[in-house]
Protein backbone atom coordinates (compact mmCIF):
# COMPACT_ATOMS: atom_id res chain seq x y z
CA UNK A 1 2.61 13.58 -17.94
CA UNK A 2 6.04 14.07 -19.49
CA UNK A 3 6.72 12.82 -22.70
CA UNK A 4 9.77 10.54 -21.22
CA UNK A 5 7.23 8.93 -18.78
CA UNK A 6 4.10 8.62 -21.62
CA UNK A 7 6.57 6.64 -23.36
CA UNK A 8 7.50 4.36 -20.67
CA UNK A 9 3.97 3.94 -19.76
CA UNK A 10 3.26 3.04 -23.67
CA UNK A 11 5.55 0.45 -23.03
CA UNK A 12 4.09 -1.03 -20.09
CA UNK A 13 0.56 -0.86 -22.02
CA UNK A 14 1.50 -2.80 -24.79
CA UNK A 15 2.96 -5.45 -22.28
CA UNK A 16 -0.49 -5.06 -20.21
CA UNK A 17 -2.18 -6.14 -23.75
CA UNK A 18 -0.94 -9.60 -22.61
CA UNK A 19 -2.44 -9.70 -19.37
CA UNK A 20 0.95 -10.14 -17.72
CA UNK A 21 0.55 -7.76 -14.67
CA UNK A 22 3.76 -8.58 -12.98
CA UNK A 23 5.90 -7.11 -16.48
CA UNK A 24 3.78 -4.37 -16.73
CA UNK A 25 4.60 -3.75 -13.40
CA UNK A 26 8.50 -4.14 -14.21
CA UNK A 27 8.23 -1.51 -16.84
CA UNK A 28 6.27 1.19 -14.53
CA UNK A 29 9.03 0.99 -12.10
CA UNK A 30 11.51 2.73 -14.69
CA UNK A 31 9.40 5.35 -13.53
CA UNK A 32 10.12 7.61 -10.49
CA UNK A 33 7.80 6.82 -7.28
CA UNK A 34 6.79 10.33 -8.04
CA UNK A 35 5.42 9.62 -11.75
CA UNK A 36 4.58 6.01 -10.81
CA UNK A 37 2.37 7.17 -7.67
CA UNK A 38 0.39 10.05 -9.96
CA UNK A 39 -0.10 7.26 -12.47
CA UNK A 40 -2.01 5.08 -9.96
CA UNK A 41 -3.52 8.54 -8.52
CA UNK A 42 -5.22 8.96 -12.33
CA UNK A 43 -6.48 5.28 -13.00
CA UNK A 44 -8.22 4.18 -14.93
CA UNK A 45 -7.35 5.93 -17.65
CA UNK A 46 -8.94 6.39 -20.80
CA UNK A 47 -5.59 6.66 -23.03
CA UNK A 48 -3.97 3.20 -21.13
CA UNK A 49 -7.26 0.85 -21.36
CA UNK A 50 -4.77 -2.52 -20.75
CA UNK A 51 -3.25 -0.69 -17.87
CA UNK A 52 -6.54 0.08 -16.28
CA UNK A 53 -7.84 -3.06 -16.31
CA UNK A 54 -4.88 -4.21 -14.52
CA UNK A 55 -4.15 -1.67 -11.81
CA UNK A 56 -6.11 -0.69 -9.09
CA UNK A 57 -8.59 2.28 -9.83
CA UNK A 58 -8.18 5.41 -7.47
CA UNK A 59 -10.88 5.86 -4.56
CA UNK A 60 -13.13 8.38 -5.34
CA UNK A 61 -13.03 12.12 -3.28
CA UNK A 62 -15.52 10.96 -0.61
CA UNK A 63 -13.66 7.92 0.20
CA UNK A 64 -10.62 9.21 0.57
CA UNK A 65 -11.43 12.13 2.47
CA UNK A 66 -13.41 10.26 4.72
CA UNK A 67 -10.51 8.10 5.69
CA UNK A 68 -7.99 10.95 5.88
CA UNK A 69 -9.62 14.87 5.43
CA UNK A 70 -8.32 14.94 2.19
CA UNK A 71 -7.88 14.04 -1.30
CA UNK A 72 -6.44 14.06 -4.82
CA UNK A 73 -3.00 15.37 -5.31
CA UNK A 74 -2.09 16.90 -1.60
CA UNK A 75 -3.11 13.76 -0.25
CA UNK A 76 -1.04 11.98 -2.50
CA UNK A 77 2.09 13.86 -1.80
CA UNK A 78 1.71 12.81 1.97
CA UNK A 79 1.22 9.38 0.98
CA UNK A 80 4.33 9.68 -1.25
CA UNK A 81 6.17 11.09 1.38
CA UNK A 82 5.56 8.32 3.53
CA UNK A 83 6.59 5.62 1.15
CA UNK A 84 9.58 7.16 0.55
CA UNK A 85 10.73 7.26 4.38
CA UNK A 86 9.12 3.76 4.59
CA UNK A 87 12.39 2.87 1.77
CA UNK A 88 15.00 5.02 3.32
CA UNK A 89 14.28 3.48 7.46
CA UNK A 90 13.86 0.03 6.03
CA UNK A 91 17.49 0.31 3.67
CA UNK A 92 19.06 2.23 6.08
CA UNK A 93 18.43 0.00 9.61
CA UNK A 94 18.17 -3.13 7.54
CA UNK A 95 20.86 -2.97 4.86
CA UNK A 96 18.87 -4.34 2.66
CA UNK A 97 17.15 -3.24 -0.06
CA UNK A 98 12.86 -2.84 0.01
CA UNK A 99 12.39 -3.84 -3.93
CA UNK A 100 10.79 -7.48 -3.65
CA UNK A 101 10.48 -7.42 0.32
CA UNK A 102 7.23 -8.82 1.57
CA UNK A 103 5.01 -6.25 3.32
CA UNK A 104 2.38 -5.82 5.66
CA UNK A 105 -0.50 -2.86 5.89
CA UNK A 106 -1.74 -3.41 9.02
CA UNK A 107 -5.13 -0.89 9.00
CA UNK A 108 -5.33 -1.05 5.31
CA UNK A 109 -8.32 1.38 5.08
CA UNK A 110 -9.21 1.85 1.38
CA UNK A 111 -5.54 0.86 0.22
CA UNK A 112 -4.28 4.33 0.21
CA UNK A 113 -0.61 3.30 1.07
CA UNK A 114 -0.95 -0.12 -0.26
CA UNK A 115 -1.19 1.11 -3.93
CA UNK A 116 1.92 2.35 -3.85
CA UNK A 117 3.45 -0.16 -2.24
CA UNK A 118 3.28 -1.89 -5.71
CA UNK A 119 6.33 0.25 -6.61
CA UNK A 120 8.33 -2.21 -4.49
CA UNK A 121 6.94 -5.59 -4.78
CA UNK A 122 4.56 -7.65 -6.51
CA UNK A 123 0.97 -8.40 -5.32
CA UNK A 124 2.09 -11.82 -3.85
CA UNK A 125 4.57 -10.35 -1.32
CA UNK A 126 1.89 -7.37 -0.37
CA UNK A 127 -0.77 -8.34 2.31
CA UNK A 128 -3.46 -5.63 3.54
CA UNK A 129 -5.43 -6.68 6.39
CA UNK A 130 -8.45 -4.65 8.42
CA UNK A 131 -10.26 -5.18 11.19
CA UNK A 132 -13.57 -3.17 9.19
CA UNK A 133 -14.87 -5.36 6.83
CA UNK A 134 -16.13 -2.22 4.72
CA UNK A 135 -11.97 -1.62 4.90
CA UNK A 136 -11.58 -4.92 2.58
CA UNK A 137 -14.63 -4.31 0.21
CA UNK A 138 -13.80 -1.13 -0.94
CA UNK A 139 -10.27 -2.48 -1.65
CA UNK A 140 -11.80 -5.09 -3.45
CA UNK A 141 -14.23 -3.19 -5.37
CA UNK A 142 -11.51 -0.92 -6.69
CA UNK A 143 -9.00 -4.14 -7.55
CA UNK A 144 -6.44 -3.14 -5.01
CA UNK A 145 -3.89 -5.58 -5.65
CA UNK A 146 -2.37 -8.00 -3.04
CA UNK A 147 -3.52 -10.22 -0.26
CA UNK A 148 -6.60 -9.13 1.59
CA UNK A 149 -7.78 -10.23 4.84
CA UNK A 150 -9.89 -9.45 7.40
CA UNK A 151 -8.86 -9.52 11.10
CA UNK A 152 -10.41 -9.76 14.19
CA UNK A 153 -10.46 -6.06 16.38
CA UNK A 154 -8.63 -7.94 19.73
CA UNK A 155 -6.42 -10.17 17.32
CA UNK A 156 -3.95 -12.80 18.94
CA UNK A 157 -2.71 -13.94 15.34
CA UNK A 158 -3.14 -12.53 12.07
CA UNK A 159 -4.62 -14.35 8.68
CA UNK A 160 -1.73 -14.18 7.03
CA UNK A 161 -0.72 -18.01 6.92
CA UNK A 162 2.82 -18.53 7.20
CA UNK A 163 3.68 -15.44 5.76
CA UNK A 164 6.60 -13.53 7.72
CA UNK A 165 7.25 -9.25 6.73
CA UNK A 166 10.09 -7.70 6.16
CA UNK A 167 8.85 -4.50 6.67
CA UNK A 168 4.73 -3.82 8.26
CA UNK A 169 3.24 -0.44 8.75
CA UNK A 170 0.37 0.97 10.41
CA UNK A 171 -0.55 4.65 9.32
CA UNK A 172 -2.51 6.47 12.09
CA UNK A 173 -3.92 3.34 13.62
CA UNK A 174 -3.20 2.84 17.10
CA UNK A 175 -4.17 6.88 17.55
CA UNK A 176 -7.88 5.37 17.34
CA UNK A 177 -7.51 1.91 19.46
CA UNK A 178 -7.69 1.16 22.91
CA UNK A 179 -4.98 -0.12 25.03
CA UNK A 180 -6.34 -3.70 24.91
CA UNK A 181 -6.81 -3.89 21.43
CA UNK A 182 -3.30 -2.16 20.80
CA UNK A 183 -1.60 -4.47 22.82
CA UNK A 184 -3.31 -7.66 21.27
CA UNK A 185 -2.06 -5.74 17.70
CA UNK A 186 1.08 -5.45 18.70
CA UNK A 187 1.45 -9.12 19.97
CA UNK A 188 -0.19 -10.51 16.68
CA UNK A 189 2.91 -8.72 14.56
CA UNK A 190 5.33 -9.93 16.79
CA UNK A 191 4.77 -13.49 15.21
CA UNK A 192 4.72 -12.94 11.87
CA UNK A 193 7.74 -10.21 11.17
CA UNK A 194 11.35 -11.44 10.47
CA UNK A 195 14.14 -10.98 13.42
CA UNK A 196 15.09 -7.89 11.29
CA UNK A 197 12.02 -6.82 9.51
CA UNK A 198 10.97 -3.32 10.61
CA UNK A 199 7.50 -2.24 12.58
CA UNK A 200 6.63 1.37 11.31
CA UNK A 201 3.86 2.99 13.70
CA UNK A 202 2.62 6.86 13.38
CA UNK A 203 0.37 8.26 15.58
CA UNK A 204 -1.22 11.60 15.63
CA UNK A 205 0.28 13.95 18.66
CA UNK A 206 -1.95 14.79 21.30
CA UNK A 207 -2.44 18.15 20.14
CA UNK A 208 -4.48 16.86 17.33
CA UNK A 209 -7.49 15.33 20.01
């Protein structure tokens, strides 16, 4: 860690003493998403104890490579890379800018993406929802922060309450779902994103089966 950063994140410790999540929060986006994202990758750390308690700890090397293949830094600089285009489509078809939107992981998994999602918005604009309810207790068990819910697999609304998304993503989900269950996904976000929120959907090629 660079000493610019360490100091910035001394900063957002001593605020962290307090308990107040949301300004520690404040203060760790002076950081880059780069330095802010390998923060989160390293947590909890021993140096930052006020921190730790607040932020979500990382999944260990099983989990995440069980989820995705891999782990640890590369995997973090794909999940950086998506969060980044997941700024520059929303700001760019939106005109508006992603900082405070409200957000939506549908297929949260372990909260991979979700983490750094934090970069943007607090925990009360940041839902994660998951079909698997193995999905939501892992998030829980490593304090992922937001709103966690568990769906149904053929959903025809989501529990989400009256909350309505700027922006909701789902990371190499509908790759694994059939065409009934895709299609009752797909209806369930209809109703709860804005008239000019943005859907992001990746899927692997067909090369990859």
């Amino acid at each position: 860690m660079f000493e610019h950063v360490r100091h910035d994140v001394r900063l957002a410790e001593k605020v962290a003493s307090e308990g107040d999540l949301e300004a520690a929060l404040h203060m760790l986006r002076r950081l880059s998403l780069l330095d802010f994202g390998l923060l989160l990758l390293e947590m909890p750390m021993q140096d930052f104890p006020n921190l730790s308690s607040l932020l979500p700890q990382m999944a260990t090397a099983e989990t995440q490579k069980s989820w995705t293949g891999s782990h640890g830094y590369d995997l973090f600089r794909q999940t950086e890379d998506f969060a980044k285009r997941v700024q520059y489509c929303f700001e760019e078809i939106s005109g508006r800018c992603l900082y405070g939107s409200r957000i939506l992981d549908y297929g949260v998994g372990y909260g991979r993406l979700l983490r750094m999602m934090l970069y943007y918005s607090n925990p009360n604009n940041l839902f994660g929802v998951d079909p698997w309810d193995r999905s939501i207790d892992l998030c829980r068990e490593s304090n992922v922060l937001g709103n966690l819910r568990q769906s149904a697999y053929l959903p025809t609304e989501l529990p989400v309450g009256n909350a309505i998304f700027d922006v909701i993503y789902a990371y190499s989900v509908f790759t694994h779902t059939s065409l009934a269950a895709t299609n009752a996904a797909f209806g369930a976000l209809r109703k709860c994103i804005k008239p000019d929120g943005l859907l992001i959907v990746t899927v692997r090629p067909v090369e990859f089966w």
